[in-house]
Structure formats: structure tokens, C-alpha cells
PDB file of N, CA and C in Angstrom:
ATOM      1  N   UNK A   1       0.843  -1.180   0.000  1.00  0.00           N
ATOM      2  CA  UNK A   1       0.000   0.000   0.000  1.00  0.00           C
ATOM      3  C   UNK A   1       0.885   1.239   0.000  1.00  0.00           C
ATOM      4  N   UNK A   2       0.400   2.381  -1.076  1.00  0.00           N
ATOM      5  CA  UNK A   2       1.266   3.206  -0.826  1.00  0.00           C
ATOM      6  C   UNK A   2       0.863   4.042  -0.028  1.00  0.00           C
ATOM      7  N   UNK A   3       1.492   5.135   0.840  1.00  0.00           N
ATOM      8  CA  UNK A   3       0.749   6.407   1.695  1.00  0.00           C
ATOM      9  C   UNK A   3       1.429   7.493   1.077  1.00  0.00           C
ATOM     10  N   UNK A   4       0.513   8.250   0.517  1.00  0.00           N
ATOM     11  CA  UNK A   4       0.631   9.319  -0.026  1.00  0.00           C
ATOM     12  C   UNK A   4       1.607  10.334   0.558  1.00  0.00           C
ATOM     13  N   UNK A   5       1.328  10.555   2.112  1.00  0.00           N
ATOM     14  CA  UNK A   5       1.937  11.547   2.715  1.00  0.00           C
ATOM     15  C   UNK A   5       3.435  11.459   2.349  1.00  0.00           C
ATOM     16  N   UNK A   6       3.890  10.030   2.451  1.00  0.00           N
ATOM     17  CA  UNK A   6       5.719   9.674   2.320  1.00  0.00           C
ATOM     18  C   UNK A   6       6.081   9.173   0.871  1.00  0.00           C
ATOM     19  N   UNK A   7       4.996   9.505   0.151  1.00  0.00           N
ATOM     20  CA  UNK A   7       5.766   9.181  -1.204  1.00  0.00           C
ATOM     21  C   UNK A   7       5.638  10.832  -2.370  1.00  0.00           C
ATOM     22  N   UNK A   8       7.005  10.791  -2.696  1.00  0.00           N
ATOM     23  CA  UNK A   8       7.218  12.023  -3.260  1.00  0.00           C
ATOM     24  C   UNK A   8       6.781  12.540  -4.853  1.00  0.00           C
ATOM     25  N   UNK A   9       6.252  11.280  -5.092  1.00  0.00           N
ATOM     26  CA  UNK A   9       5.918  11.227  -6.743  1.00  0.00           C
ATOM     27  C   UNK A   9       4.566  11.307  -6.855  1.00  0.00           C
ATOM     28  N   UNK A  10       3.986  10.929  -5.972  1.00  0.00           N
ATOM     29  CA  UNK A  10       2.611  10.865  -5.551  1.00  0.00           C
ATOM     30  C   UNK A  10       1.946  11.949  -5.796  1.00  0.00           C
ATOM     31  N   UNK A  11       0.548  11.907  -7.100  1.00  0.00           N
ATOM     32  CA  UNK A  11      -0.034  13.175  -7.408  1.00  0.00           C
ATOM     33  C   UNK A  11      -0.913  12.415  -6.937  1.00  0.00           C
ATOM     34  N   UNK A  12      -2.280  13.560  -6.374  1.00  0.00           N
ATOM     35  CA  UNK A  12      -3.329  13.546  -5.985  1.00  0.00           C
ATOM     36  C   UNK A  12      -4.135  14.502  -7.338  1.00  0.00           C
ATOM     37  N   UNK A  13      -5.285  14.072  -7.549  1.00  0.00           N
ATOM     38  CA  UNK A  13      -5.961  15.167  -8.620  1.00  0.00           C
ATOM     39  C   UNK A  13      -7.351  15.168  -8.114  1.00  0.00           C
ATOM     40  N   UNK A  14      -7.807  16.460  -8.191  1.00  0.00           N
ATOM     41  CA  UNK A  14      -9.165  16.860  -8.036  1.00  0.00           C
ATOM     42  C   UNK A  14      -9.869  17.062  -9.070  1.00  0.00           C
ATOM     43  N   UNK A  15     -11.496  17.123  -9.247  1.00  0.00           N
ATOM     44  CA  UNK A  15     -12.264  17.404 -10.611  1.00  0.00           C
ATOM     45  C   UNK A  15     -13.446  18.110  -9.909  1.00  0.00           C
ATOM     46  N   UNK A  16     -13.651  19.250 -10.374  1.00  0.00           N
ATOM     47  CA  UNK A  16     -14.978  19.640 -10.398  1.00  0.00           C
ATOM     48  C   UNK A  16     -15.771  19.868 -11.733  1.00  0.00           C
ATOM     49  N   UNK A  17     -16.431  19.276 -11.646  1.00  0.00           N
ATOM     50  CA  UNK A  17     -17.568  18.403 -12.883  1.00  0.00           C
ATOM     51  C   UNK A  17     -18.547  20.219 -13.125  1.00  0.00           C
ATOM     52  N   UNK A  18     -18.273  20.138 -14.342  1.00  0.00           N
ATOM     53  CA  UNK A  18     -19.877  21.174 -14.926  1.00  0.00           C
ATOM     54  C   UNK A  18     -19.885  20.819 -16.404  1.00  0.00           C
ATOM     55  N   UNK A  19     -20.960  21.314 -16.845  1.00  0.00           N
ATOM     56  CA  UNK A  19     -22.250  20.741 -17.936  1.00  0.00           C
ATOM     57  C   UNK A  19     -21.012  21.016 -19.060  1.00  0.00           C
ATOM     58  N   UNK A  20     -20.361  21.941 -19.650  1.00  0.00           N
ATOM     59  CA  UNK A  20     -19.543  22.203 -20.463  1.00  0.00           C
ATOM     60  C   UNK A  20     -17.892  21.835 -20.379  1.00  0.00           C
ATOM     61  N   UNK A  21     -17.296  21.943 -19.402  1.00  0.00           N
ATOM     62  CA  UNK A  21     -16.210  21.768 -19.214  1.00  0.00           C
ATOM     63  C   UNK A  21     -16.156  20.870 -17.549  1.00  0.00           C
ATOM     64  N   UNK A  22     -14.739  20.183 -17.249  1.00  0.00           N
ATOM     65  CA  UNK A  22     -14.643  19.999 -15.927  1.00  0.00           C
ATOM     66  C   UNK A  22     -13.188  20.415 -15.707  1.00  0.00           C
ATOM     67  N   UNK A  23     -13.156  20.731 -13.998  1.00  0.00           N
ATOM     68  CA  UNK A  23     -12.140  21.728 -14.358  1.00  0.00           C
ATOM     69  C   UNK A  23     -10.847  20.726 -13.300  1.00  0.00           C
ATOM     70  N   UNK A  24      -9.840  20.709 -13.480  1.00  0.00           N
ATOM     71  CA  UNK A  24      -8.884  19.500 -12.534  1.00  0.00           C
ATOM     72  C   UNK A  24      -7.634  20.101 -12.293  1.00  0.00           C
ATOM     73  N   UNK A  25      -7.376  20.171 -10.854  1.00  0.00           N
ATOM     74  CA  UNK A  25      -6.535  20.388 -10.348  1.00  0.00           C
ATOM     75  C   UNK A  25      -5.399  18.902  -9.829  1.00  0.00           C
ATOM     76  N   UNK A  26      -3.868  19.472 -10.128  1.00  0.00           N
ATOM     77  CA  UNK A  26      -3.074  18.207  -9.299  1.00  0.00           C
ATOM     78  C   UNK A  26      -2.315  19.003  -7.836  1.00  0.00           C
ATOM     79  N   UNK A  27      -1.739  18.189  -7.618  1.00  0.00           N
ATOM     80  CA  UNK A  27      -1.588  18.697  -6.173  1.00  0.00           C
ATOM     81  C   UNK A  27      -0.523  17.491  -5.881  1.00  0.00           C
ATOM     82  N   UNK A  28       0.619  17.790  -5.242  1.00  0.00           N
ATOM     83  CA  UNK A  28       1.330  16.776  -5.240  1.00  0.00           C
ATOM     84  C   UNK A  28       1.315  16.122  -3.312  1.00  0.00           C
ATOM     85  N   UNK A  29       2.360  15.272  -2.572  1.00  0.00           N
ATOM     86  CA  UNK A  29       2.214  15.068  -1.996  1.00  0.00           C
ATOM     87  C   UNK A  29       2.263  15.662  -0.696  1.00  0.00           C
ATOM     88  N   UNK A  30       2.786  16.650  -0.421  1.00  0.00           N
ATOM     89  CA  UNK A  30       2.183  17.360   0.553  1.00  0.00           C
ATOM     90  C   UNK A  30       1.530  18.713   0.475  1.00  0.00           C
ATOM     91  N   UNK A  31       0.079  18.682  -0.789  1.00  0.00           N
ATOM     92  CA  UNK A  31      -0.666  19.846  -0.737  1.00  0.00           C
ATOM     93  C   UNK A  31      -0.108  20.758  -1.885  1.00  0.00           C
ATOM     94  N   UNK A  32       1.000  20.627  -2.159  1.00  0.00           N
ATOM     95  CA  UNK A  32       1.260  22.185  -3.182  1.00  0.00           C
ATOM     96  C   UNK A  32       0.580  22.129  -4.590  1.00  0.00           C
ATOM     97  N   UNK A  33       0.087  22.572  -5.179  1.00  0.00           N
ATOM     98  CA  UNK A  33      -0.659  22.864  -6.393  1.00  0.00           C
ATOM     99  C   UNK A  33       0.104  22.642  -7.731  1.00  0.00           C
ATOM    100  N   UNK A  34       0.431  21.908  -8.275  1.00  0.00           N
ATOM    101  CA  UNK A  34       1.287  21.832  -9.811  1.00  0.00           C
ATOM    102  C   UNK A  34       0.743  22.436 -10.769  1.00  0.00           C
ATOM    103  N   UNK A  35      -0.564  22.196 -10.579  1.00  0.00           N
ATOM    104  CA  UNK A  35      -1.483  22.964 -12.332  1.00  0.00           C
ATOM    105  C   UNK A  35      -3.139  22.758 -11.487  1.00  0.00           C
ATOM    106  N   UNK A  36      -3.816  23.912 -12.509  1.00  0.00           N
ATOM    107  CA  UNK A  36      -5.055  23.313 -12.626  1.00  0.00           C
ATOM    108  C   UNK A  36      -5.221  23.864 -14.101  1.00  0.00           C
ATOM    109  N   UNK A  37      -6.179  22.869 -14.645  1.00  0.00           N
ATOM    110  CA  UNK A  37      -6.471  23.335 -16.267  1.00  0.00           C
ATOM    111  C   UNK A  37      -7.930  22.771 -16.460  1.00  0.00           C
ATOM    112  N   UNK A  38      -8.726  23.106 -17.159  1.00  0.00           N
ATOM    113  CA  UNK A  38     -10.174  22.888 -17.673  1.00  0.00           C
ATOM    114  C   UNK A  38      -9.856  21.939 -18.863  1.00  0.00           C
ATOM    115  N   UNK A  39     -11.077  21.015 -19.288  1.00  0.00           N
ATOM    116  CA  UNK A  39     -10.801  20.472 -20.250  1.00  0.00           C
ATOM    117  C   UNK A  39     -12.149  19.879 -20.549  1.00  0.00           C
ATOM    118  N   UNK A  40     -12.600  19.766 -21.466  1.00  0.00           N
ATOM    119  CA  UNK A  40     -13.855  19.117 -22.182  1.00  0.00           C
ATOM    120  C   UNK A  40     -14.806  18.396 -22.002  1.00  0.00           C
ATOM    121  N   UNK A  41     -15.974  18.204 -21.669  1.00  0.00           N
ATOM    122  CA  UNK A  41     -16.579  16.815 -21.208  1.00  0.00           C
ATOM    123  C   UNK A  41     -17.345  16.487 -22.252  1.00  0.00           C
ATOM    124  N   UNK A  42     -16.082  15.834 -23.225  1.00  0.00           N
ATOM    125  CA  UNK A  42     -16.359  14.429 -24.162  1.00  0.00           C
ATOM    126  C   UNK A  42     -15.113  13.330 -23.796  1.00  0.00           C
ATOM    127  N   UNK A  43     -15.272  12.378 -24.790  1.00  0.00           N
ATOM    128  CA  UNK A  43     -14.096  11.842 -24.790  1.00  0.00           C
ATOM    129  C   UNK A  43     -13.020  12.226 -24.725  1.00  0.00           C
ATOM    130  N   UNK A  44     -12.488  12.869 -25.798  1.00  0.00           N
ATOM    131  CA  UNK A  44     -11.518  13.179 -25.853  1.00  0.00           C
ATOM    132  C   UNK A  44     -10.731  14.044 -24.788  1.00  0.00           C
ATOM    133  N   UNK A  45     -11.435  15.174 -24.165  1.00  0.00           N
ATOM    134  CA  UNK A  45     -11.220  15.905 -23.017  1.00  0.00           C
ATOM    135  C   UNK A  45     -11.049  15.100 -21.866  1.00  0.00           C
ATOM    136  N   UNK A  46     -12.149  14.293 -21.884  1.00  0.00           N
ATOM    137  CA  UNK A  46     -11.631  13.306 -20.677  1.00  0.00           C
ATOM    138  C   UNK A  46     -10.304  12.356 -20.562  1.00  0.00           C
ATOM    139  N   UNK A  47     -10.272  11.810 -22.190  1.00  0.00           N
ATOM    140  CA  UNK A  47      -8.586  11.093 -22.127  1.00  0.00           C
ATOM    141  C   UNK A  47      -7.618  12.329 -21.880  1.00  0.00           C
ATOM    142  N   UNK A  48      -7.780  13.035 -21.996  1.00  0.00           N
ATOM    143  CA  UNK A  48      -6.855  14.911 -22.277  1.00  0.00           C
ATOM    144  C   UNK A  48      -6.612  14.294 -20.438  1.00  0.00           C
ATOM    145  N   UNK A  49      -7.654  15.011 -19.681  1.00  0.00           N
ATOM    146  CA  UNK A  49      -7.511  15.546 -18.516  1.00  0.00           C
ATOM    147  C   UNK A  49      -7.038  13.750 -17.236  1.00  0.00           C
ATOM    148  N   UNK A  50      -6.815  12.902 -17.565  1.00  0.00           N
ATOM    149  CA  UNK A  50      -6.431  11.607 -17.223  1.00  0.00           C
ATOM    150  C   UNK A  50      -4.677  12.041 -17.329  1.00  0.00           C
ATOM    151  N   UNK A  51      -4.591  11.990 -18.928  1.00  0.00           N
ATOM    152  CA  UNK A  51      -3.367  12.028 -19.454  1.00  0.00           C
ATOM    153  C   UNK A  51      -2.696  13.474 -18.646  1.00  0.00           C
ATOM    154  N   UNK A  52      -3.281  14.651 -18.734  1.00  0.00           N
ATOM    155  CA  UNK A  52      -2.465  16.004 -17.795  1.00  0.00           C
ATOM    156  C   UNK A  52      -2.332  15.346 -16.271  1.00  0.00           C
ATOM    157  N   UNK A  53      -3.303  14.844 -15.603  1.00  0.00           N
ATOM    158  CA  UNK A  53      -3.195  14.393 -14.310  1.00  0.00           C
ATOM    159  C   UNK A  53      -1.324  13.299 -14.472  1.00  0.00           C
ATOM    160  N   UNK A  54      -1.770  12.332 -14.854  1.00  0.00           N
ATOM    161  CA  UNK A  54      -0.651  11.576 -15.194  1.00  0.00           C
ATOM    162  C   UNK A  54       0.726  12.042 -15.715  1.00  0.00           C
ATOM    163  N   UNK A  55       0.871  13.195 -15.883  1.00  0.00           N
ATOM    164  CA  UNK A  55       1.777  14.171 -16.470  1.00  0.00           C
ATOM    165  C   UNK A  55       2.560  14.325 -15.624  1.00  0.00           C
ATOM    166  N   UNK A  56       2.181  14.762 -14.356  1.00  0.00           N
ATOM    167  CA  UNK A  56       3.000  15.614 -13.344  1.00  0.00           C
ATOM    168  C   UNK A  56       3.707  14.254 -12.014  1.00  0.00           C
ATOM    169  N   UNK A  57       3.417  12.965 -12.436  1.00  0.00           N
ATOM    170  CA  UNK A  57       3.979  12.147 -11.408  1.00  0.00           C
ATOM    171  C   UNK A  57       2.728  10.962 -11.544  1.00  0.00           C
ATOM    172  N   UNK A  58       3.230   9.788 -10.419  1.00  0.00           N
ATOM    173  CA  UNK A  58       2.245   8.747 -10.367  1.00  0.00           C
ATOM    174  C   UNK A  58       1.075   9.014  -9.545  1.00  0.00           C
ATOM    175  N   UNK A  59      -0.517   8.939 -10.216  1.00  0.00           N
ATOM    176  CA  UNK A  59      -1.540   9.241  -9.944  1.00  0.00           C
ATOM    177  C   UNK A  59      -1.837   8.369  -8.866  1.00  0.00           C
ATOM    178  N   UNK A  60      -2.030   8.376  -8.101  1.00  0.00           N
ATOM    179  CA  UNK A  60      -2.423   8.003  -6.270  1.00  0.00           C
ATOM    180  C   UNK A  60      -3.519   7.904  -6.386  1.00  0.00           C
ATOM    181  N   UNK A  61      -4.203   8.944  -6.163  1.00  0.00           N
ATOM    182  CA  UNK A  61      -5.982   9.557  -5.690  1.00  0.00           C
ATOM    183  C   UNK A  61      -6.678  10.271  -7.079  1.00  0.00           C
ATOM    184  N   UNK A  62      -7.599  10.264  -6.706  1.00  0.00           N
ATOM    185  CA  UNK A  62      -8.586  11.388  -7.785  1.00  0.00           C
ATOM    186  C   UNK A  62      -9.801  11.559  -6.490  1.00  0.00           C
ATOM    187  N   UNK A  63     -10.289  12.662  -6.543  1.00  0.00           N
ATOM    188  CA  UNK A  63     -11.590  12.790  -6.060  1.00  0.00           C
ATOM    189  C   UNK A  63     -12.347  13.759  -7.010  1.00  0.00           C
ATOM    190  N   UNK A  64     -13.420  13.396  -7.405  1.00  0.00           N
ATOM    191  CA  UNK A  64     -14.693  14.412  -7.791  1.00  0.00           C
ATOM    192  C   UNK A  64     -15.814  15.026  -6.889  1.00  0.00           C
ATOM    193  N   UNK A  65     -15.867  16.092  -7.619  1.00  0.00           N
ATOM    194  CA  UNK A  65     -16.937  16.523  -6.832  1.00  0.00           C
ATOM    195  C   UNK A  65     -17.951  17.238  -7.994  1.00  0.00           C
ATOM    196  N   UNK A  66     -19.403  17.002  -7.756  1.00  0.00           N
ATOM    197  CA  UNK A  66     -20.093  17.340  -8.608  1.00  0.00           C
ATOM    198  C   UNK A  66     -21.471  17.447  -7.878  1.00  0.00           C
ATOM    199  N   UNK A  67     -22.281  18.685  -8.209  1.00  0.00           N
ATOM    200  CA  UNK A  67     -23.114  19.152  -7.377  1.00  0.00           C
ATOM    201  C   UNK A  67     -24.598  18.374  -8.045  1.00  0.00           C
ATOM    202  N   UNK A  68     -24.758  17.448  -9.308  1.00  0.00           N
ATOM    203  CA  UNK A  68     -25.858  16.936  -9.779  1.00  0.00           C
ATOM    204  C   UNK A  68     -26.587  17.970 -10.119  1.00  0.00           C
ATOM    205  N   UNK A  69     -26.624  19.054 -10.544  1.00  0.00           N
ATOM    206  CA  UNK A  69     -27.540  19.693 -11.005  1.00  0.00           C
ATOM    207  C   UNK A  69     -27.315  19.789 -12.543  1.00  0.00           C
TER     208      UNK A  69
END
């Protein structure tokens, strides 16, 4: 199991979901911010915003958040 806190490669990525775009932040292992960038909600945007997450180090976590409306 890995723990995020002690591993240094370790990206965490966030998504907040809306009707046109979703917007994703990475964040590495202790909190600092690498990027956030918007990207498409089709396919292709979605392989886009996987592939940017995966960019900045080995993907750990993802959390979404999306309000259902």
C-alpha cells in the first residue's frame, strides 16, 4: 500500500464536474498545487484531462466533486 503523505511522486488530482467543461486540479504530496487546467466533457477531453493528471507524477488519488444539477 502506498501512503501518499511519504511518497514524493505521488499526485493527488481533483475534478470539479460542470455541464460544459470539468475543471482538474493536481496537487502533489504534501498539498502544493502543480497545475489546474479545464478540459472538455467528451471523450476526448476526458482522455486529455487523465493524461495532464498523469503528467506531473504517479496518480495516487482522484476525487470528484459534482453538485448533480
Amino acid at each position: 500500500m502506498t501512503i501518499v503523505g511519504t511518497n514524493p511522486d505521488a499526485v493527488i488530482g481533483g475534478v470539479d464536474t460542470h455541464a460544459d467543461v470539468h475543471v482538474a486540479a493536481a496537487v502533489d504530496h504534501v498539498g502544493g498545487v502543480l497545475g489546474i487546467e479545464s478540459f472538455a466533457t467528451t471523450q476526448a477531453g476526458y482522455r486529455r484531462l487523465v493524461s495532464w493528471l498523469r503528467s506531473h507524477g504517479q496518480l495516487t488519488l482522484v476525487g470528484v466533486e459534482g453538485t448533480g444539477s
